[in-house]
C-alpha atoms as a PDB file:
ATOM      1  CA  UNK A   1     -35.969  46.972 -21.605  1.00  0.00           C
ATOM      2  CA  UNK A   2     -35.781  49.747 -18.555  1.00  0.00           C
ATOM      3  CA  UNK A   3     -37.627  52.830 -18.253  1.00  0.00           C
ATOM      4  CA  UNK A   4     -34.227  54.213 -18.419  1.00  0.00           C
ATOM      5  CA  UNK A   5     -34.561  57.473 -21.064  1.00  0.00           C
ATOM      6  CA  UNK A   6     -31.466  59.442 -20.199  1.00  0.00           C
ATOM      7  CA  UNK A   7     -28.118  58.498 -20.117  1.00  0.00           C
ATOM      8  CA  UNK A   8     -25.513  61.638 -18.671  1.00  0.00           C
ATOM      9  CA  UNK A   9     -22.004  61.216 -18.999  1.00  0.00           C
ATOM     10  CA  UNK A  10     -18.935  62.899 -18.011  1.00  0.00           C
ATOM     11  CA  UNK A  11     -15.055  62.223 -18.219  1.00  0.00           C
ATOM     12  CA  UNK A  12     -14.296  63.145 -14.438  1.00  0.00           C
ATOM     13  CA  UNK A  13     -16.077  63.251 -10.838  1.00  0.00           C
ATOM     14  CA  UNK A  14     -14.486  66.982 -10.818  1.00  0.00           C
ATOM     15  CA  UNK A  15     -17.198  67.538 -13.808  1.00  0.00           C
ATOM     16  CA  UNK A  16     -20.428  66.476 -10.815  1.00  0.00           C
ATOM     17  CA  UNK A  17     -20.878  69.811  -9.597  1.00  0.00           C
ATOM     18  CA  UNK A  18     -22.036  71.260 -13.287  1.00  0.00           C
ATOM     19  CA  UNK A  19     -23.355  67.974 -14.632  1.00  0.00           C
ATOM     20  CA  UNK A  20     -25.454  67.393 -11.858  1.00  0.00           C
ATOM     21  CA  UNK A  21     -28.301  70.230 -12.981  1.00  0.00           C
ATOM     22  CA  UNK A  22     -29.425  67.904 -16.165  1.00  0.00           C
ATOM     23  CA  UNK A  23     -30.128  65.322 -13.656  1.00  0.00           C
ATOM     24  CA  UNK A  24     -32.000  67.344 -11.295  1.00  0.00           C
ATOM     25  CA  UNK A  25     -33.712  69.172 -13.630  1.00  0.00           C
ATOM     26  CA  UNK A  26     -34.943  65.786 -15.834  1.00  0.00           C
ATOM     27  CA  UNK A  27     -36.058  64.310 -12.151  1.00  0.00           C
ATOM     28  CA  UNK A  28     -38.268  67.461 -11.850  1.00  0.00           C
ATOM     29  CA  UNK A  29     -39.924  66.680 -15.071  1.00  0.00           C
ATOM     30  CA  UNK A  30     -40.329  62.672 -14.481  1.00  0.00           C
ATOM     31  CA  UNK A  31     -37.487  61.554 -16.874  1.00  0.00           C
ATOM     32  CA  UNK A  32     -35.388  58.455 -15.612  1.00  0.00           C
ATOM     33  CA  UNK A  33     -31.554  58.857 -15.879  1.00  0.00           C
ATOM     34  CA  UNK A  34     -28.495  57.607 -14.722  1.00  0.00           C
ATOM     35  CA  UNK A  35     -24.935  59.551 -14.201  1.00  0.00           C
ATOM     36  CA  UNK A  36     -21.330  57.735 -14.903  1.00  0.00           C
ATOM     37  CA  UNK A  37     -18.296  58.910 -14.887  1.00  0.00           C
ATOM     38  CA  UNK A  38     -16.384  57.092 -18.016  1.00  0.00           C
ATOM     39  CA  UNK A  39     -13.643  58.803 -19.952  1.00  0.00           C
ATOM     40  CA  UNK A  40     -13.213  58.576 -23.753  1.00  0.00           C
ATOM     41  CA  UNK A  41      -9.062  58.867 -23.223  1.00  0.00           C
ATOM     42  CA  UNK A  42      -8.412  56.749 -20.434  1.00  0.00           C
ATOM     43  CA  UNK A  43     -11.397  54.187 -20.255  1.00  0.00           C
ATOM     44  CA  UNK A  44     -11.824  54.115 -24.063  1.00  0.00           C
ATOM     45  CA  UNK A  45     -13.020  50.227 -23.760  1.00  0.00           C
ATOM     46  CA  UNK A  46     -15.707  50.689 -20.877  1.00  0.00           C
ATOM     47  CA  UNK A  47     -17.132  54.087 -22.533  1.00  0.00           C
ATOM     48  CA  UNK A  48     -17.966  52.099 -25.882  1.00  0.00           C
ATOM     49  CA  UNK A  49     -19.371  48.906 -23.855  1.00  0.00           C
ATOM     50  CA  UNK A  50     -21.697  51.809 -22.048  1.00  0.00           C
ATOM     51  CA  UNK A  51     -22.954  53.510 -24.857  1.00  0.00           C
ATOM     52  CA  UNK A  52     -23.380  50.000 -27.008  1.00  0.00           C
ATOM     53  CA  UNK A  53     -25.849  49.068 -24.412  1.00  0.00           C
ATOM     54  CA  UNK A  54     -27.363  52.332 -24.231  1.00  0.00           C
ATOM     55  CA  UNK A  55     -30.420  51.841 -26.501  1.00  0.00           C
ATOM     56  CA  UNK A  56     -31.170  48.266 -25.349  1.00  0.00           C
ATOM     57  CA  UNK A  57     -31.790  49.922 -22.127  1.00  0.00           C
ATOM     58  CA  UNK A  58     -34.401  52.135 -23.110  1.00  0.00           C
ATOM     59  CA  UNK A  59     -32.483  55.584 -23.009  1.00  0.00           C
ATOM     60  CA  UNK A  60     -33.237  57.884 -25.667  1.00  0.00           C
ATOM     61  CA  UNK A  61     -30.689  60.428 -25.248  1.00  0.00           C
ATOM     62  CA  UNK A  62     -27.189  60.881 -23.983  1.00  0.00           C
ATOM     63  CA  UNK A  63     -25.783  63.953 -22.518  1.00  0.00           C
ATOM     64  CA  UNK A  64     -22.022  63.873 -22.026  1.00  0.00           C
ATOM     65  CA  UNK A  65     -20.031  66.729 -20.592  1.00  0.00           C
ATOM     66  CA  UNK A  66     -16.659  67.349 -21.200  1.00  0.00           C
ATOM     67  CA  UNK A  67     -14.213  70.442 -20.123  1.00  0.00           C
ATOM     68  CA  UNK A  68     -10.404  70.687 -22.179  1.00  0.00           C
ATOM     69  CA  UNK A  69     -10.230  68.394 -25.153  1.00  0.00           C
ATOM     70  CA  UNK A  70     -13.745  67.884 -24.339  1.00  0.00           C
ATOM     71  CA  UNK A  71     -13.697  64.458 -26.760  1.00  0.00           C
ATOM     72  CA  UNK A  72     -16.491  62.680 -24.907  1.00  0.00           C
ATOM     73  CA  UNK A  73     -19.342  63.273 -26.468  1.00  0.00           C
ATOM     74  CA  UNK A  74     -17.505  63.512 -30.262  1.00  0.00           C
ATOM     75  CA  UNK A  75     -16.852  60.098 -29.313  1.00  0.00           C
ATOM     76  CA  UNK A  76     -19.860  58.754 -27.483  1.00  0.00           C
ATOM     77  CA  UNK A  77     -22.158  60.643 -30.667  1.00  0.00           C
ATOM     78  CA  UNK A  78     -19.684  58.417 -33.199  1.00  0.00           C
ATOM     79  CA  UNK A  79     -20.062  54.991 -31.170  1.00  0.00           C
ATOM     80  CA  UNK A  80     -24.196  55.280 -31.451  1.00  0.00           C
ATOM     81  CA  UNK A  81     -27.177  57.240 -33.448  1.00  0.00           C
ATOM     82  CA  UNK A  82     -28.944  58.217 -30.120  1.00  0.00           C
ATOM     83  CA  UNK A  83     -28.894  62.208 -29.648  1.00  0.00           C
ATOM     84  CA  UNK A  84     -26.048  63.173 -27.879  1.00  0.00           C
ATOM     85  CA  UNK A  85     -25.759  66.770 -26.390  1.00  0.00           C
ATOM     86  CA  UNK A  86     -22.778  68.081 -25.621  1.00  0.00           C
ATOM     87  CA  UNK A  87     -22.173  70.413 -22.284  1.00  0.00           C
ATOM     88  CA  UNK A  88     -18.759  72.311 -22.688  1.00  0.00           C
ATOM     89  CA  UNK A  89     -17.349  72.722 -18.673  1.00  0.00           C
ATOM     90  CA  UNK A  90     -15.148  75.711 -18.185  1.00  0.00           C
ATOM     91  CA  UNK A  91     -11.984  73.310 -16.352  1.00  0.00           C
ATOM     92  CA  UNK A  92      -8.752  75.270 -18.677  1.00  0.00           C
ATOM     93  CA  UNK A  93      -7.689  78.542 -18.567  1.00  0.00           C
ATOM     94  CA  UNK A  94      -9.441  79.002 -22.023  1.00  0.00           C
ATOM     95  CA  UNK A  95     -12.788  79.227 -19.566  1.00  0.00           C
ATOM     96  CA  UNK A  96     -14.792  76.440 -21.719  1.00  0.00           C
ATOM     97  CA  UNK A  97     -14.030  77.655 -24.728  1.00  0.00           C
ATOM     98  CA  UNK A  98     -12.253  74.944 -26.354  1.00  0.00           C
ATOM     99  CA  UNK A  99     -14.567  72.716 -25.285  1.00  0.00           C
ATOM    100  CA  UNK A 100     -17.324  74.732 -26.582  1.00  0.00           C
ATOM    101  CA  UNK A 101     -15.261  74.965 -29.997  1.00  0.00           C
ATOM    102  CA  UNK A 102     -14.318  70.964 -29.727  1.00  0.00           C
ATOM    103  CA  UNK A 103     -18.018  69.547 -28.981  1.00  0.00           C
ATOM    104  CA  UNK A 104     -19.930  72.198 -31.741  1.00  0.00           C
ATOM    105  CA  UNK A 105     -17.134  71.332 -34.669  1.00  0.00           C
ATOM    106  CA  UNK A 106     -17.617  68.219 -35.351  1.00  0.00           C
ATOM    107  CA  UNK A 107     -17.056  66.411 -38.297  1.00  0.00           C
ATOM    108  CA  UNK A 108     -20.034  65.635 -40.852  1.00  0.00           C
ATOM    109  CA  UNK A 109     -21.820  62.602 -40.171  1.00  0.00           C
ATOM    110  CA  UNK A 110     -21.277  62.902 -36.835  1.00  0.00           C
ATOM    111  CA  UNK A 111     -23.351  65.741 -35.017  1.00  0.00           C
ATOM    112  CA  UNK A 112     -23.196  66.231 -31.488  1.00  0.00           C
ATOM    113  CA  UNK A 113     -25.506  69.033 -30.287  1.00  0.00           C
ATOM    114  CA  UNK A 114     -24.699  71.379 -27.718  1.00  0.00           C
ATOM    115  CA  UNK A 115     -25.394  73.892 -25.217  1.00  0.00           C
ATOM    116  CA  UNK A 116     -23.962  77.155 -23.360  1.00  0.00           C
ATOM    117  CA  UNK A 117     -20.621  76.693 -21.055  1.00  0.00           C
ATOM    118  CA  UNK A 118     -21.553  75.034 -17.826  1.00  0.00           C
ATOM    119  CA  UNK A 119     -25.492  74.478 -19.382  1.00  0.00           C
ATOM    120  CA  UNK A 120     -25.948  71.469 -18.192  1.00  0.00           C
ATOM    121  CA  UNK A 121     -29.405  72.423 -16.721  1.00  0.00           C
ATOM    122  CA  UNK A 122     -30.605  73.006 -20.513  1.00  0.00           C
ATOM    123  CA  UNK A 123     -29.209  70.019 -21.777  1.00  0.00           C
ATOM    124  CA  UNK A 124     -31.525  68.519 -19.564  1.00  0.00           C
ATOM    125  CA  UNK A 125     -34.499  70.171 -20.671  1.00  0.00           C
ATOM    126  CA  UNK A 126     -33.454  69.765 -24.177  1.00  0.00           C
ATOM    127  CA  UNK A 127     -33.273  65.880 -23.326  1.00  0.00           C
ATOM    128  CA  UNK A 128     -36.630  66.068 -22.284  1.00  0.00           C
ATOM    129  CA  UNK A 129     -38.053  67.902 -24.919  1.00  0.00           C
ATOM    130  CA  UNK A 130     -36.696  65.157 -27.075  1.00  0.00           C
ATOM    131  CA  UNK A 131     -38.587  62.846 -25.514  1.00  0.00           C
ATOM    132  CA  UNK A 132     -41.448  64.604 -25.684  1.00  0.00           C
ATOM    133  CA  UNK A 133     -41.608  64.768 -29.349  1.00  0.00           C
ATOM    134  CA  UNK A 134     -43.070  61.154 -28.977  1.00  0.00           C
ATOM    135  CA  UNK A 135     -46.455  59.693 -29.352  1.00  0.00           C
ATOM    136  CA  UNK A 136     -46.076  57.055 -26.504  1.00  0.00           C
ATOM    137  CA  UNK A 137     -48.375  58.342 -22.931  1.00  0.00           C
ATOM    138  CA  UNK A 138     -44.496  59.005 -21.687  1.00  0.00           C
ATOM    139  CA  UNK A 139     -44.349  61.434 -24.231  1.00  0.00           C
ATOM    140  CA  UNK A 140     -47.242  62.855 -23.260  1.00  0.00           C
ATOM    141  CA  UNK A 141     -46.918  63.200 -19.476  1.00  0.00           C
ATOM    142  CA  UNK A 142     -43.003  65.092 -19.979  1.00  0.00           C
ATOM    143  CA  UNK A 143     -44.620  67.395 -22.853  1.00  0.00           C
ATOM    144  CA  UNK A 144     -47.034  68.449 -19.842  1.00  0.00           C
ATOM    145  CA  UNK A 145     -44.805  68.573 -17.514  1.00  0.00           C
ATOM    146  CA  UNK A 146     -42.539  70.798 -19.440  1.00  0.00           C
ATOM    147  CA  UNK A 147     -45.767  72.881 -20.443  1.00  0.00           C
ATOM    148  CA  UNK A 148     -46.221  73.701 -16.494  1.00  0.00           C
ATOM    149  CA  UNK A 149     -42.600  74.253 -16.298  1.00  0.00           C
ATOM    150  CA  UNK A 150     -42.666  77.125 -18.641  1.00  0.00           C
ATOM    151  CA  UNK A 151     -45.830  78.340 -16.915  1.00  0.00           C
ATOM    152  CA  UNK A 152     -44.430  78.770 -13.883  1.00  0.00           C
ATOM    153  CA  UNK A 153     -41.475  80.584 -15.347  1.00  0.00           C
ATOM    154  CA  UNK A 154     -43.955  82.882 -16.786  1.00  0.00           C
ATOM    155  CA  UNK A 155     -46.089  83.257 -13.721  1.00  0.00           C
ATOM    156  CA  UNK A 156     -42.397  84.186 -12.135  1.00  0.00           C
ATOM    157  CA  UNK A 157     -41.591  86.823 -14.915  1.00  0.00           C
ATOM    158  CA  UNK A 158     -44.984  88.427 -14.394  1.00  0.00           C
ATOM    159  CA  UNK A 159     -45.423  88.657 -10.737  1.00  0.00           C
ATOM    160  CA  UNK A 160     -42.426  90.549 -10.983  1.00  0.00           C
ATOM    161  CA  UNK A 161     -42.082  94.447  -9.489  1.00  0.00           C
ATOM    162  CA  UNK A 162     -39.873  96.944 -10.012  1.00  0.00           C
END
């Protein structure tokens, strides 16, 4: 098994620029992940080989972004029973919308979680979080490490002058 924890997903390389703040911010907190770019209309076959193999890797989570009929993580949440947070990505004329509406509706038995249009930067702290609900010393270090995160938010807020 790899120290791999998170898995992020998204159905085109257009999707990078958005997807690319749950990576960043789960490297600033010490969580392994990985980034692919699989589609769940036109490489149905290799996104339910990569999510199969998901758990035997280690990761713990999946976040999958997905912009128009935003099916992705629907479909990688119904091809496993890892956590699977959805990020809607404003790429229609709708402005995310119907992605937002497409990852949050899904049908019972099969929830996907989600986050704000273009939130990809929670979705990683939410996937961290996640993994710090554990009791392993992995668990502990990211709980920390989110702790100090928040502390230096509030530090920010404070030293604040208007």
């Amino acid at each position: 098994m790899s120290n791999l924890r998170v898995a992020i997903m998204m159905g085109s390389d257009s999707d990078l620029p958005v997807m690319k703040e749950a990576s960043e911010q789960l490297q600033s907190l010490g969580v392994t992940n990985e980034m692919r770019v699989l589609s769940a209309h036109r490489t149905p076959i290799e996104t339910a080989e990569y999510v199969k193999g998901l758990e035997a890797r280690g990761v713990k989570v999946i976040i999958a972004g997905a912009g128009g009929a935003a099916h992705l993580p629907g479909v990688v949440a119904s091809l496993c029973v890892l956590p699977v947070i959805g990020v809607p990505i404003n790429a229609t004329p709708l402005q995310g919308v119907d992605a937002l509406y497409a990852i949050v509706q899904m049908p019972k038995g099969i929830p996907v979680a989600s986050v704000a249009i273009g939130g990809a930067a929670n979705a990683g702290i939410l996937a961290a979080e996640i993994i710090a609900s554990g009791d392993s010393d992995e668990a502990h270090n990211t709980k920390k490490k989110l702790l100090e995160a928040r502390e230096e938010m509030r530090k920010k807020v404070l030293g604040k002058r208007i």
